[in-house]
N, C-alpha and C. Protein backbone atom coordinates (compact mmCIF):
# COMPACT_ATOMS: atom_id res chain seq x y z
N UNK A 1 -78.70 -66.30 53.45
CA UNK A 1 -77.50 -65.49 53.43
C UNK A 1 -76.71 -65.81 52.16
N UNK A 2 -76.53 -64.93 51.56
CA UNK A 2 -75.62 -65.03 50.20
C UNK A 2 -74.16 -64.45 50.02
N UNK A 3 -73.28 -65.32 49.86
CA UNK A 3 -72.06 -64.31 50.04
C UNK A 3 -71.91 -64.13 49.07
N UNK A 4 -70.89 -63.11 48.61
CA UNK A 4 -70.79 -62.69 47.34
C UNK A 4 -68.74 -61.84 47.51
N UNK A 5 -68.52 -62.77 46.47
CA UNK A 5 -67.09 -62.52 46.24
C UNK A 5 -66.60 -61.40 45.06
N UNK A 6 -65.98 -60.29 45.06
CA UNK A 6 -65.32 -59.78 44.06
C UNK A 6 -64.46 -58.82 44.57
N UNK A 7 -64.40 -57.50 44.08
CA UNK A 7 -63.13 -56.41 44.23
C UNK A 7 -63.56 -55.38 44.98
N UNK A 8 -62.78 -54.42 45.39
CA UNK A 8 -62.80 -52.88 45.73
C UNK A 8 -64.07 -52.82 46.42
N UNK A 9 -64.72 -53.73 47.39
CA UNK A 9 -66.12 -53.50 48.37
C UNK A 9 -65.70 -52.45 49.17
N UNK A 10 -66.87 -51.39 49.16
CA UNK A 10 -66.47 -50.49 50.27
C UNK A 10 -66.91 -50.42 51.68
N UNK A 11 -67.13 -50.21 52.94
CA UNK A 11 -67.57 -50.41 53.76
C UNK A 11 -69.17 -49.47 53.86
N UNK A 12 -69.22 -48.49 53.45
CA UNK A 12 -70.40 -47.82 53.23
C UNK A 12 -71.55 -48.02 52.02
N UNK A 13 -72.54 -48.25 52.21
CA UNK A 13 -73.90 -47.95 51.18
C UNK A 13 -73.44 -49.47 50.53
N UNK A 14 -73.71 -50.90 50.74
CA UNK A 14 -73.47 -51.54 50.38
C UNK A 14 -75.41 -52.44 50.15
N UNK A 15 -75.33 -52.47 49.21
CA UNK A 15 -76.46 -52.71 48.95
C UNK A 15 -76.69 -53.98 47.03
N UNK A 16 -77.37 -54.57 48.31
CA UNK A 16 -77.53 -55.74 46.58
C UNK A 16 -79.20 -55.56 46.16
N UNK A 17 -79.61 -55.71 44.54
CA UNK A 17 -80.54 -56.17 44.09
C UNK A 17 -81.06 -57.28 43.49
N UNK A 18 -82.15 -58.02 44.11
CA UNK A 18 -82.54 -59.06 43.45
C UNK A 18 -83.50 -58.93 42.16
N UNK A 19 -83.11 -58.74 40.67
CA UNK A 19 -84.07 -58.49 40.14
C UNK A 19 -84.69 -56.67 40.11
N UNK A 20 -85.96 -56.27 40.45
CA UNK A 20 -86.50 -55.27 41.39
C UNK A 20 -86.58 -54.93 42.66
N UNK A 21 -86.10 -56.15 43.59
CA UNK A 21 -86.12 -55.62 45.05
C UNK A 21 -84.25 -55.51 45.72
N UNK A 22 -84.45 -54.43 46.40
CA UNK A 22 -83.33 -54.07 46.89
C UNK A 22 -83.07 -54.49 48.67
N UNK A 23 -82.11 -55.09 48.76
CA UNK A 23 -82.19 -55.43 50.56
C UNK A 23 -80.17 -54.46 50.88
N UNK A 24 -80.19 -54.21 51.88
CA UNK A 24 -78.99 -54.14 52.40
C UNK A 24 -78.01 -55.29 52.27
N UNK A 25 -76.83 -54.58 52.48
CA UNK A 25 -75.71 -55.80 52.56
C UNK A 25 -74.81 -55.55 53.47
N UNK A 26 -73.60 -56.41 53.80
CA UNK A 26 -73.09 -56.67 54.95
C UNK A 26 -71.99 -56.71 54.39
N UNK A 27 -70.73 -55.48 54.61
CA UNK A 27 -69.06 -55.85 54.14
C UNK A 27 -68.54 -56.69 55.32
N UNK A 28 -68.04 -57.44 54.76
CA UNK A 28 -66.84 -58.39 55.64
C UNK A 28 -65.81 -58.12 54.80
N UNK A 29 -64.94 -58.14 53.97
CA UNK A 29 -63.96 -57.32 53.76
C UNK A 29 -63.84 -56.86 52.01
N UNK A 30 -63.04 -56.28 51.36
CA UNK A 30 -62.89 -55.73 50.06
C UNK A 30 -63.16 -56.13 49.08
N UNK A 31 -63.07 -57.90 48.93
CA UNK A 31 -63.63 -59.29 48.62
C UNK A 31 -64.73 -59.84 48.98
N UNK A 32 -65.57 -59.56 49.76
CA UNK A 32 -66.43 -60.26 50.28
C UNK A 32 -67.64 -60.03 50.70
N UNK A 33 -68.77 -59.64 50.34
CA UNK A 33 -70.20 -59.08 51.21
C UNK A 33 -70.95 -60.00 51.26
N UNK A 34 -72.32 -60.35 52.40
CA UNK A 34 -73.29 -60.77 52.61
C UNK A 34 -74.34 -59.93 52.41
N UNK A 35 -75.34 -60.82 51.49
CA UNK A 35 -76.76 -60.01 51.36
C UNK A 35 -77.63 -61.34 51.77
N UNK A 36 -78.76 -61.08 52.20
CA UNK A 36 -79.83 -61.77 52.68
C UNK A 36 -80.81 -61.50 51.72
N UNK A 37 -81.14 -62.97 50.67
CA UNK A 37 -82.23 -62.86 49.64
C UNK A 37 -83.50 -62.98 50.30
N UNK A 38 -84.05 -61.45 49.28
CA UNK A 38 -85.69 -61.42 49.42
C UNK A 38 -86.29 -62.21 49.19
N UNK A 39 -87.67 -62.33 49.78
CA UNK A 39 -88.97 -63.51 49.55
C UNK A 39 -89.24 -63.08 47.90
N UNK A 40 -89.78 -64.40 47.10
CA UNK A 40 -90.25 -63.62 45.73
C UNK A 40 -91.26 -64.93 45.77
N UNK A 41 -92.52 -64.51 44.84
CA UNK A 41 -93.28 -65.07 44.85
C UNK A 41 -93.04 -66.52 44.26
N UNK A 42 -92.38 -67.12 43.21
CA UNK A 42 -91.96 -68.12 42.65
C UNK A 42 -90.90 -68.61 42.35
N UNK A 43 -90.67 -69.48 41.99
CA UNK A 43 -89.19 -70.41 41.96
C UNK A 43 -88.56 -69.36 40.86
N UNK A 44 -87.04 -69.80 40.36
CA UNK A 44 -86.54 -68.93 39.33
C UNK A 44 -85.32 -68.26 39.19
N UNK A 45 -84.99 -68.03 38.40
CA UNK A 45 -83.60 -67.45 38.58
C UNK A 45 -83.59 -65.90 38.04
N UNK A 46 -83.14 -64.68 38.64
CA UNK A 46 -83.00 -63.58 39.39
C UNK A 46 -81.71 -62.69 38.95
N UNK A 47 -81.88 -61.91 38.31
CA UNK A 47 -80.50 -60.90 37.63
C UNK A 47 -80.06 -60.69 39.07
N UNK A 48 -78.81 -60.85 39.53
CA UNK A 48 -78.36 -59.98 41.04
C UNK A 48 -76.63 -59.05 40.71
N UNK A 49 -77.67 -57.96 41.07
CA UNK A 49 -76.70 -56.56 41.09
C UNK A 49 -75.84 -56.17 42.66
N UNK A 50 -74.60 -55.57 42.62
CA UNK A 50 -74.31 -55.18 43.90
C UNK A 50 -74.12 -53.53 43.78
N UNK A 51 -74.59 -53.03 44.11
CA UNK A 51 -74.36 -51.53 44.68
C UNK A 51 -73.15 -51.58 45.81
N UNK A 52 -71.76 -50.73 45.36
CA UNK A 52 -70.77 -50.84 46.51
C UNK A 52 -70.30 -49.82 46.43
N UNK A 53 -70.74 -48.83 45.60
CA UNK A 53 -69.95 -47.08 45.70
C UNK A 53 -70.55 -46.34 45.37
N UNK A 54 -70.64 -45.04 45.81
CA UNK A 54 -71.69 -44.28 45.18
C UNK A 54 -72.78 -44.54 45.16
N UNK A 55 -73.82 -43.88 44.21
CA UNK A 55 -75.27 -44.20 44.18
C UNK A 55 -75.58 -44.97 42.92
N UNK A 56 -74.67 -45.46 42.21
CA UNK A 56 -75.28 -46.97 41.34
C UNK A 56 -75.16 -48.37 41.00
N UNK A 57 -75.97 -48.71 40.78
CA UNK A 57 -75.47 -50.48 40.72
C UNK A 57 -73.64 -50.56 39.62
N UNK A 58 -73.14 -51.10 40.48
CA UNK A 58 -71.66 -50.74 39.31
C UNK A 58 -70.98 -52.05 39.24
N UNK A 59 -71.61 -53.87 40.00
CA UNK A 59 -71.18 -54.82 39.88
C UNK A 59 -71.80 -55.31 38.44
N UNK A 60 -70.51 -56.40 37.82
CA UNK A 60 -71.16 -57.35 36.48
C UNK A 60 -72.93 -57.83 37.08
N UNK A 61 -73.18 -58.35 36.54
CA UNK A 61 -74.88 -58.80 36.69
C UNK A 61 -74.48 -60.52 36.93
N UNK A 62 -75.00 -60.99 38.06
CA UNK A 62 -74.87 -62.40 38.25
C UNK A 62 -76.41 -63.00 38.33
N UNK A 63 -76.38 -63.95 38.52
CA UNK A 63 -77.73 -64.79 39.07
C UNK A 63 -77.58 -65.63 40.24
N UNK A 64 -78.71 -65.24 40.61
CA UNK A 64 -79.33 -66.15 41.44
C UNK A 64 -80.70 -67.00 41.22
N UNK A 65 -80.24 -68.14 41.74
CA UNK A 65 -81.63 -68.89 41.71
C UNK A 65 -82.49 -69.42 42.66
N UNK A 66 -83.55 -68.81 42.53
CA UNK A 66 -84.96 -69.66 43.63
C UNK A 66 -85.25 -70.75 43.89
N UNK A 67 -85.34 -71.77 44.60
CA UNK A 67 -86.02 -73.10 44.17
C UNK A 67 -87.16 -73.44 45.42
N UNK A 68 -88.11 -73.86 45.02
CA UNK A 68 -88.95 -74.35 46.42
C UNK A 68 -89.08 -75.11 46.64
N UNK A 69 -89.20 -76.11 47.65
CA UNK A 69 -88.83 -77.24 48.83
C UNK A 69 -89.21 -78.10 47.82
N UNK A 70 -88.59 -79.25 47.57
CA UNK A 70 -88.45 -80.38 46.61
C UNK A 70 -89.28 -81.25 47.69
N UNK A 71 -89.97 -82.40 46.96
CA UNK A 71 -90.96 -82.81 47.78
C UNK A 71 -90.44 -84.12 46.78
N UNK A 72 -90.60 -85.86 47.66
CA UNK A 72 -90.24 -87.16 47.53
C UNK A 72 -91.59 -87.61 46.70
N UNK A 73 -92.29 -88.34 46.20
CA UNK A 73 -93.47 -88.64 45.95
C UNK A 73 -93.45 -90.60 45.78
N UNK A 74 -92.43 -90.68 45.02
CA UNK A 74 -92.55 -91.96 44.66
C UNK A 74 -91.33 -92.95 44.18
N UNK A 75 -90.83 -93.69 44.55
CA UNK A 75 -89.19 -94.71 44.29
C UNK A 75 -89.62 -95.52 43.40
N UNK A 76 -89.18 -96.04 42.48
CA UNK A 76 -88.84 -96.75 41.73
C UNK A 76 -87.55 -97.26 41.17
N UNK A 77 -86.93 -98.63 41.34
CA UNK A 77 -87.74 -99.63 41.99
C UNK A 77 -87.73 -99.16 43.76
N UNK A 78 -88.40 -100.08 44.16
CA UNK A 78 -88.55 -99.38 45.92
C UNK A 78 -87.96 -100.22 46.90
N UNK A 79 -86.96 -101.34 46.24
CA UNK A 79 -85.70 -102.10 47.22
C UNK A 79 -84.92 -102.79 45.82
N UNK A 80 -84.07 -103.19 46.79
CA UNK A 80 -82.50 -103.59 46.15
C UNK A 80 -81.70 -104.12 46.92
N UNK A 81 -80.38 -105.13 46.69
CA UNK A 81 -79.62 -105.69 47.64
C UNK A 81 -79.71 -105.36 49.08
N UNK A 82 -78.99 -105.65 49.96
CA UNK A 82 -78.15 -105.07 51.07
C UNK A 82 -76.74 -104.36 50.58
N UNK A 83 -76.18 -105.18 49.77
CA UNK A 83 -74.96 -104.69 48.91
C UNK A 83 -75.13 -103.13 48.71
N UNK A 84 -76.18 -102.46 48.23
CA UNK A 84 -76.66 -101.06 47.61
C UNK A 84 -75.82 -101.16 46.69
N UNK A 85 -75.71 -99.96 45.65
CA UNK A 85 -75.82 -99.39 44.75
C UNK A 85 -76.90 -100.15 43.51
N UNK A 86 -78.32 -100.27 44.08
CA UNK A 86 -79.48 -100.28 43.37
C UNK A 86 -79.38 -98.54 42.70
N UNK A 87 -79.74 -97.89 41.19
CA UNK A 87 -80.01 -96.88 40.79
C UNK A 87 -81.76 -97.54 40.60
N UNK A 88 -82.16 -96.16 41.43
CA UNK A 88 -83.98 -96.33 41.20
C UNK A 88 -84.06 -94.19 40.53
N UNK A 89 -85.52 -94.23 40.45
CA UNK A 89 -85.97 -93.17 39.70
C UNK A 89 -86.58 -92.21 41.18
N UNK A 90 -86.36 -91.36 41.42
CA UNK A 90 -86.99 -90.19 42.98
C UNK A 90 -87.97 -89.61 41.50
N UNK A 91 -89.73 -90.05 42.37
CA UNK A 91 -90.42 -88.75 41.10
C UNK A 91 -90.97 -87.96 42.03
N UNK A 92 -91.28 -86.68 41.54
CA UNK A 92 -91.34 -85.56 43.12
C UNK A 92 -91.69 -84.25 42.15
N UNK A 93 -91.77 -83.34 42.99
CA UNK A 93 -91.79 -82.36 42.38
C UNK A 93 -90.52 -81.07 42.91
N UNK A 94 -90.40 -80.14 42.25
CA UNK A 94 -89.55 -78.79 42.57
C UNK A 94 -88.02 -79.51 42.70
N UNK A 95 -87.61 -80.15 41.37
CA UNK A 95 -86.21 -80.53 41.38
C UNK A 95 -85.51 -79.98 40.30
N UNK A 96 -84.60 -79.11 40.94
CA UNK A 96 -83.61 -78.29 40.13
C UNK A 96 -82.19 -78.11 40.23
N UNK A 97 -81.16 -78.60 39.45
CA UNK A 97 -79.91 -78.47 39.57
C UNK A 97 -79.00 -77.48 39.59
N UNK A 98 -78.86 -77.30 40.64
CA UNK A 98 -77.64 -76.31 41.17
C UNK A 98 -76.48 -76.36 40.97
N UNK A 99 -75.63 -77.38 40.38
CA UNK A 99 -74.01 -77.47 39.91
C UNK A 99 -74.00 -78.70 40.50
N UNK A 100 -72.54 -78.81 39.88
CA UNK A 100 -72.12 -80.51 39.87
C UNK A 100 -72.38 -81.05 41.87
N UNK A 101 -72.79 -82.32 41.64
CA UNK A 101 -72.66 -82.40 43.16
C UNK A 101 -73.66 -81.81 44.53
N UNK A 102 -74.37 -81.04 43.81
CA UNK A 102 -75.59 -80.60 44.78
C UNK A 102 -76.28 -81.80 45.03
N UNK A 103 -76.75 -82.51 44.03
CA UNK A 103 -78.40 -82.77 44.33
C UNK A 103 -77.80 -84.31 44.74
N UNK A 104 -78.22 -84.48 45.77
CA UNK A 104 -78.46 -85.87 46.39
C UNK A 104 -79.73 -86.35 47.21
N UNK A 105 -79.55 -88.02 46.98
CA UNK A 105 -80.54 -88.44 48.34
C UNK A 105 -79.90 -88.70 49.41
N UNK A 106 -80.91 -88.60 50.47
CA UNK A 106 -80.59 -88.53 51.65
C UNK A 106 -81.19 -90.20 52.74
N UNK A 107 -80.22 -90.71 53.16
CA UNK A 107 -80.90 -92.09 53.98
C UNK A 107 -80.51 -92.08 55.06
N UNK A 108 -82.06 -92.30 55.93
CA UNK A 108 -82.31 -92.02 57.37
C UNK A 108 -81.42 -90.51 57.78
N UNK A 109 -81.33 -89.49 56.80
CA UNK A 109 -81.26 -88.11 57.20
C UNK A 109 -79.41 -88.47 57.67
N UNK A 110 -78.60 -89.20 57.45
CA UNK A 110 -77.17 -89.42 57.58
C UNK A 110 -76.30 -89.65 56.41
N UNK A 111 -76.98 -90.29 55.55
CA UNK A 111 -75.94 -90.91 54.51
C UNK A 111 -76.27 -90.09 53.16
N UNK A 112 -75.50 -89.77 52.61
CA UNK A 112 -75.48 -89.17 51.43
C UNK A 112 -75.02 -89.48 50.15
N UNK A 113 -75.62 -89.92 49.14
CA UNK A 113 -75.60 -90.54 48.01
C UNK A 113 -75.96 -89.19 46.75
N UNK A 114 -75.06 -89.00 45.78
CA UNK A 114 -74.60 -88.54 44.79
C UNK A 114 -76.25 -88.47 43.68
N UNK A 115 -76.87 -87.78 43.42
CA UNK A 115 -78.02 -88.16 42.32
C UNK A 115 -78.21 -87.10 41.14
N UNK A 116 -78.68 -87.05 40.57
CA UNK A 116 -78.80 -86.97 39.27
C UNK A 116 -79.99 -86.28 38.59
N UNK A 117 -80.31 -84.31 38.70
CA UNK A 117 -81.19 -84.37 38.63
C UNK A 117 -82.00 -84.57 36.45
N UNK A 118 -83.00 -85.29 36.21
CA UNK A 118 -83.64 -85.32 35.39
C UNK A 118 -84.04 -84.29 34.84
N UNK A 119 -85.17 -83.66 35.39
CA UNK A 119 -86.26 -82.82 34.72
C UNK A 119 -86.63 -82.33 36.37
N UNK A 120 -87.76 -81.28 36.20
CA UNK A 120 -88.36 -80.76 37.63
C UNK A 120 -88.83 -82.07 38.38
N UNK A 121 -89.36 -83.27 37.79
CA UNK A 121 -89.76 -84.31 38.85
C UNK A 121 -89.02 -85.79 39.07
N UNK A 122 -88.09 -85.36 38.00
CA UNK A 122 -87.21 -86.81 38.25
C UNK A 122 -86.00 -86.84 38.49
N UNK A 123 -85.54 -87.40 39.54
CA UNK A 123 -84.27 -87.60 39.59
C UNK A 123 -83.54 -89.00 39.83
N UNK A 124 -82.30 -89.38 39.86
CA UNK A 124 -81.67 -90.28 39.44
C UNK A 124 -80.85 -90.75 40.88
N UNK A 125 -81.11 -92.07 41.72
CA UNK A 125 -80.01 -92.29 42.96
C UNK A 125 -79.66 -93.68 42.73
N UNK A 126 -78.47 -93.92 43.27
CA UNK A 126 -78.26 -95.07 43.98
C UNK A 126 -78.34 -95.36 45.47
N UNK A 127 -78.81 -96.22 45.49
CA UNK A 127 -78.87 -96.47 47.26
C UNK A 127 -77.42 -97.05 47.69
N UNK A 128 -77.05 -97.08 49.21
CA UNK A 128 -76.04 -97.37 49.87
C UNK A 128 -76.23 -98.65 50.25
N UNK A 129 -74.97 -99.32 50.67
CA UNK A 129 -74.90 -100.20 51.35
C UNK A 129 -76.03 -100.09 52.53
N UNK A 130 -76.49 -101.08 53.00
CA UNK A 130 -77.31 -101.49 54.25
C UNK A 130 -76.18 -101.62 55.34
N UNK A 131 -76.58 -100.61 56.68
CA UNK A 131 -75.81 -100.76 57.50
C UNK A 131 -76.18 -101.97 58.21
N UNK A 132 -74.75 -102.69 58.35
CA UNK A 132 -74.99 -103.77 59.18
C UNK A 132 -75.82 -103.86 60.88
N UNK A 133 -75.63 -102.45 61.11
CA UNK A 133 -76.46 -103.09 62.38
C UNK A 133 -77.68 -102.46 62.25
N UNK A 134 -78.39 -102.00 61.03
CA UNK A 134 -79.90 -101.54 60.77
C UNK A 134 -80.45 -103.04 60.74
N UNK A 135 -81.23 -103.12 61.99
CA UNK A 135 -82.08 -104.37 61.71
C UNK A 135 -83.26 -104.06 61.15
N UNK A 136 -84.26 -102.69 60.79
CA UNK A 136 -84.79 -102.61 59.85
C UNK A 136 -85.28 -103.32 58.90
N UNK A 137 -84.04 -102.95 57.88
CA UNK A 137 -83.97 -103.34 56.16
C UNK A 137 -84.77 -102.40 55.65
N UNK A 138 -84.69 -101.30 56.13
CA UNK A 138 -85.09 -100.28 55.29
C UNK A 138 -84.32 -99.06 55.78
N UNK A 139 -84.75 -97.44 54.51
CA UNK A 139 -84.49 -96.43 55.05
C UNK A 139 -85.22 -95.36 54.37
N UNK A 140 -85.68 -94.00 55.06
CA UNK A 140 -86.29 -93.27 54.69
C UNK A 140 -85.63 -92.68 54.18
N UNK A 141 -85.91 -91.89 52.82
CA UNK A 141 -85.44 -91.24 51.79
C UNK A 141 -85.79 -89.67 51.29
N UNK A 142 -85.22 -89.07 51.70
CA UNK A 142 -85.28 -87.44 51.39
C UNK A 142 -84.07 -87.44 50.08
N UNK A 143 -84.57 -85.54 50.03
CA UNK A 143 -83.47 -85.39 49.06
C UNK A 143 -83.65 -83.97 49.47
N UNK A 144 -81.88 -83.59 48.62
CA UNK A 144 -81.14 -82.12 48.93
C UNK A 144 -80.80 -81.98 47.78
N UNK A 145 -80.92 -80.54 47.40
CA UNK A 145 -80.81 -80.15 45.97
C UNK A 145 -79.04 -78.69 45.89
N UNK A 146 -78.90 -78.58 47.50
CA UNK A 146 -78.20 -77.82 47.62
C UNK A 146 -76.77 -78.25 48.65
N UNK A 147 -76.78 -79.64 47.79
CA UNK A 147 -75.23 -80.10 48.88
C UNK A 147 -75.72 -80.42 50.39
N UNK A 148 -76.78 -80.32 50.58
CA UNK A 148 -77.12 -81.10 52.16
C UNK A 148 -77.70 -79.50 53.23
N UNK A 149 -77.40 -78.40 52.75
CA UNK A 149 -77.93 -77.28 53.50
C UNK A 149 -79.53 -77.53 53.96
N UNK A 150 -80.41 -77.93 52.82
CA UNK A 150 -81.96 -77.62 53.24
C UNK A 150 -82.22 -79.54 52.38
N UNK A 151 -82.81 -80.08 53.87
CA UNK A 151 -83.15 -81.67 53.17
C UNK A 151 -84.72 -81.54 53.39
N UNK A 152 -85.45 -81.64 51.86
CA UNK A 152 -86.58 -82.32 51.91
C UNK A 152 -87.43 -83.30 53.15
N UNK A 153 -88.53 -83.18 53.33
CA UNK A 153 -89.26 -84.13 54.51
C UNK A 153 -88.96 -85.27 53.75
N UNK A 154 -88.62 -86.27 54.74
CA UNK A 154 -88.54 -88.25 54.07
C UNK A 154 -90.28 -88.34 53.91
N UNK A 155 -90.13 -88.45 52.36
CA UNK A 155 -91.59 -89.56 52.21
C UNK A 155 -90.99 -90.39 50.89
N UNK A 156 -89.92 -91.20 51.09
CA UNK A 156 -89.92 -92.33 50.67
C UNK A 156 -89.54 -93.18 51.71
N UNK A 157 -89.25 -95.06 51.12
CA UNK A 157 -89.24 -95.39 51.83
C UNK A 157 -87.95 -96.41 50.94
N UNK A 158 -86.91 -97.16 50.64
CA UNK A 158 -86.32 -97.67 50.13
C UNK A 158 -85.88 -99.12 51.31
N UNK A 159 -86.22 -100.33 50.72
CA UNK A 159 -86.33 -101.14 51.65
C UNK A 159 -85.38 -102.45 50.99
N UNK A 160 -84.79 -103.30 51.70
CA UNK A 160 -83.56 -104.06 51.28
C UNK A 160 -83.88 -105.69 51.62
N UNK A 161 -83.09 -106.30 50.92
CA UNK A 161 -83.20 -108.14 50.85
C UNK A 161 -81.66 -108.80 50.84
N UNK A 162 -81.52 -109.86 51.17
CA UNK A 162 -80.38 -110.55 50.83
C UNK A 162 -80.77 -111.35 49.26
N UNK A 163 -79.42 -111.11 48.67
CA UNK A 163 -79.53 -111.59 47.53
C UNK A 163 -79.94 -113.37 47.77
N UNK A 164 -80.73 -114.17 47.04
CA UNK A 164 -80.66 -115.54 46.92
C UNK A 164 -79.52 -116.07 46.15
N UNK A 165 -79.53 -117.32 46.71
CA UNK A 165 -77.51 -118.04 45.73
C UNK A 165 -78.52 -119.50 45.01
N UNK A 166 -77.84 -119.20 43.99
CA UNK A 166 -78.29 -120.25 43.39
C UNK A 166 -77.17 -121.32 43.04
N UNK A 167 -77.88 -122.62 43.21
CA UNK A 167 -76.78 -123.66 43.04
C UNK A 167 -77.07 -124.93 41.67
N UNK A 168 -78.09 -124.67 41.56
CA UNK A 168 -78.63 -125.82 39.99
C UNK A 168 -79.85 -125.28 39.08
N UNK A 169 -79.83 -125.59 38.35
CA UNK A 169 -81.10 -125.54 37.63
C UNK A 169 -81.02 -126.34 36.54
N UNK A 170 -82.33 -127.12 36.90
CA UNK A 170 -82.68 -128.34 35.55
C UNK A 170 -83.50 -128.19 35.40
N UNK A 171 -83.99 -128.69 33.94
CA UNK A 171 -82.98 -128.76 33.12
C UNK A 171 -82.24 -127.71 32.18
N UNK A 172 -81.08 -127.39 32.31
CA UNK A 172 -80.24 -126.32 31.53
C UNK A 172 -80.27 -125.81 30.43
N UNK A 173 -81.31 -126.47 29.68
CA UNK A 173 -81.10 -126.14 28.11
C UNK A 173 -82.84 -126.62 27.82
N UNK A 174 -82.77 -125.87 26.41
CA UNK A 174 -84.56 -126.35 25.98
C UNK A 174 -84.12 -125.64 24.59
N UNK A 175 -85.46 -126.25 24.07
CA UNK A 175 -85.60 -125.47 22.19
C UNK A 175 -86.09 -124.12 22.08
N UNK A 176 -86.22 -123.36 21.27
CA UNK A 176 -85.66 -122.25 20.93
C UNK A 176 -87.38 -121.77 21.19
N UNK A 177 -88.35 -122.74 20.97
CA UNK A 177 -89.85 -122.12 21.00
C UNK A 177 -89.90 -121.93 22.21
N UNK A 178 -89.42 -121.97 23.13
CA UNK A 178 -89.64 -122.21 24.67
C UNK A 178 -90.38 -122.87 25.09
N UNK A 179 -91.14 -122.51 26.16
CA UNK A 179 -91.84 -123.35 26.83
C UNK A 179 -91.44 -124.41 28.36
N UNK A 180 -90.22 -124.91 27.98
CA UNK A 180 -89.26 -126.25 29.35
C UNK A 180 -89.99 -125.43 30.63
N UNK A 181 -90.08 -126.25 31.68
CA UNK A 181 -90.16 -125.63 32.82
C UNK A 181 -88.66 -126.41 33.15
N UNK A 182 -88.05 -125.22 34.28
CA UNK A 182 -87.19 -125.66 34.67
C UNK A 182 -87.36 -125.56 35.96
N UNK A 183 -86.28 -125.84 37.02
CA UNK A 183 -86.43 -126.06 38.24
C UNK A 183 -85.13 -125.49 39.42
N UNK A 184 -85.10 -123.96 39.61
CA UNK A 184 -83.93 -123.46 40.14
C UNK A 184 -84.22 -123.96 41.56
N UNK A 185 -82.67 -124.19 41.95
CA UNK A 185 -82.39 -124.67 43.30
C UNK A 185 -81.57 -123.54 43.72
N UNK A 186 -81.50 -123.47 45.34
CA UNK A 186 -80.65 -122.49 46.30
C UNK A 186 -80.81 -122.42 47.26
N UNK A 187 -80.54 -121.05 47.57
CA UNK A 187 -81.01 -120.58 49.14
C UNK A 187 -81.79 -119.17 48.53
N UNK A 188 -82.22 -118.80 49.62
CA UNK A 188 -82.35 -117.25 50.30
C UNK A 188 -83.54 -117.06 49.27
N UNK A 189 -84.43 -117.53 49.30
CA UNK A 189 -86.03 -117.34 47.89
C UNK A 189 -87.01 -116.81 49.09
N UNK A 190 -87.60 -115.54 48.68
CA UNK A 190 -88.75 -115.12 49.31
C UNK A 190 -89.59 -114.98 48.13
């Protein structure tokens, strides 16, 4: 469903074009019509005309754009704190930016994080905080290219650690060729 905002809509013969194909449209008021975009064979963006008087197209020419189901493929890196805001790389395919603020990832299909699209297969996230009562330590990772309307199937997987604390390391210093072994002390080492 596409709404479409402008002037003087009439209630009769209201009709939009995508491109070459023509579908009906729907006045809701003088400002305002719904058209329902046609199937087209490929992704893309689409001259769209409105027919609202008479018998010719008489709206400015806008666009619309196609996109097909963005698909997860691969995280990099593929964990990070509990803290979150780890930025890793989403590589995938059918990723296209729609305006500021569309394109995000999605964790465990609830939380919504801000991303960044690249190119058609890369895009850019930070992960969230780890909810404290996910005993997990992980979360499946989709993505939405349209503000959260249509979310990608989860096939990632973004998985979390407690940071280690470190409290010594000897010895602190060595010569410039390297080589020293040193010896870090702490907690929390997997």
């Amino acid at each position: 469903m596409v709404n479409i905002w402008g002037n003087n809509f009439e209630r009769r013969n209201i009709t939009c074009k995508f491109d070459n194909q023509t579908v009906a449209g729907t006045y809701i008021s003088k400002q305002h019509i719904i058209c329902t975009s046609p199937k087209v064979p490929e992704p893309g963006t689409v001259k769209l005309t409105v027919k609202y008087s008479k018998d010719r197209f008489q709206s400015d020419v806008l666009h619309y754009t196609y996109f097909a189901d963005p698909e997860v493929q691969q995280l990099e890196p593929t964990c990070g704190p509990v803290e979150g805001y780890t930025q890793f790389v989403v590589t995938g395919k059918n990723f296209i930016e729609q305006g500021f603020g569309q394109a995000k990832c999605v964790f465990n299909e609830t939380i919504f994080m801000n991303a960044t699209v690249i190119n058609p297969t890369t895009m850019v996230c930070d992960s969230p905080a780890l909810d404290s009562v996910n005993p997990e330590m992980w979360y499946n990772v989709s993505v939405t290219l349209d503000g959260g309307a249509f979310v990608s199937n989860a096939t990632g997987i973004f998985r979390y650690y407690h940071e280690p604390t470190l409290s010594d390391v000897t010895p602190w210093l060595g010569p410039l060729e390297g080589g020293t072994v040193s010896v870090v002390s702490g907690a929390g080492f997997n």
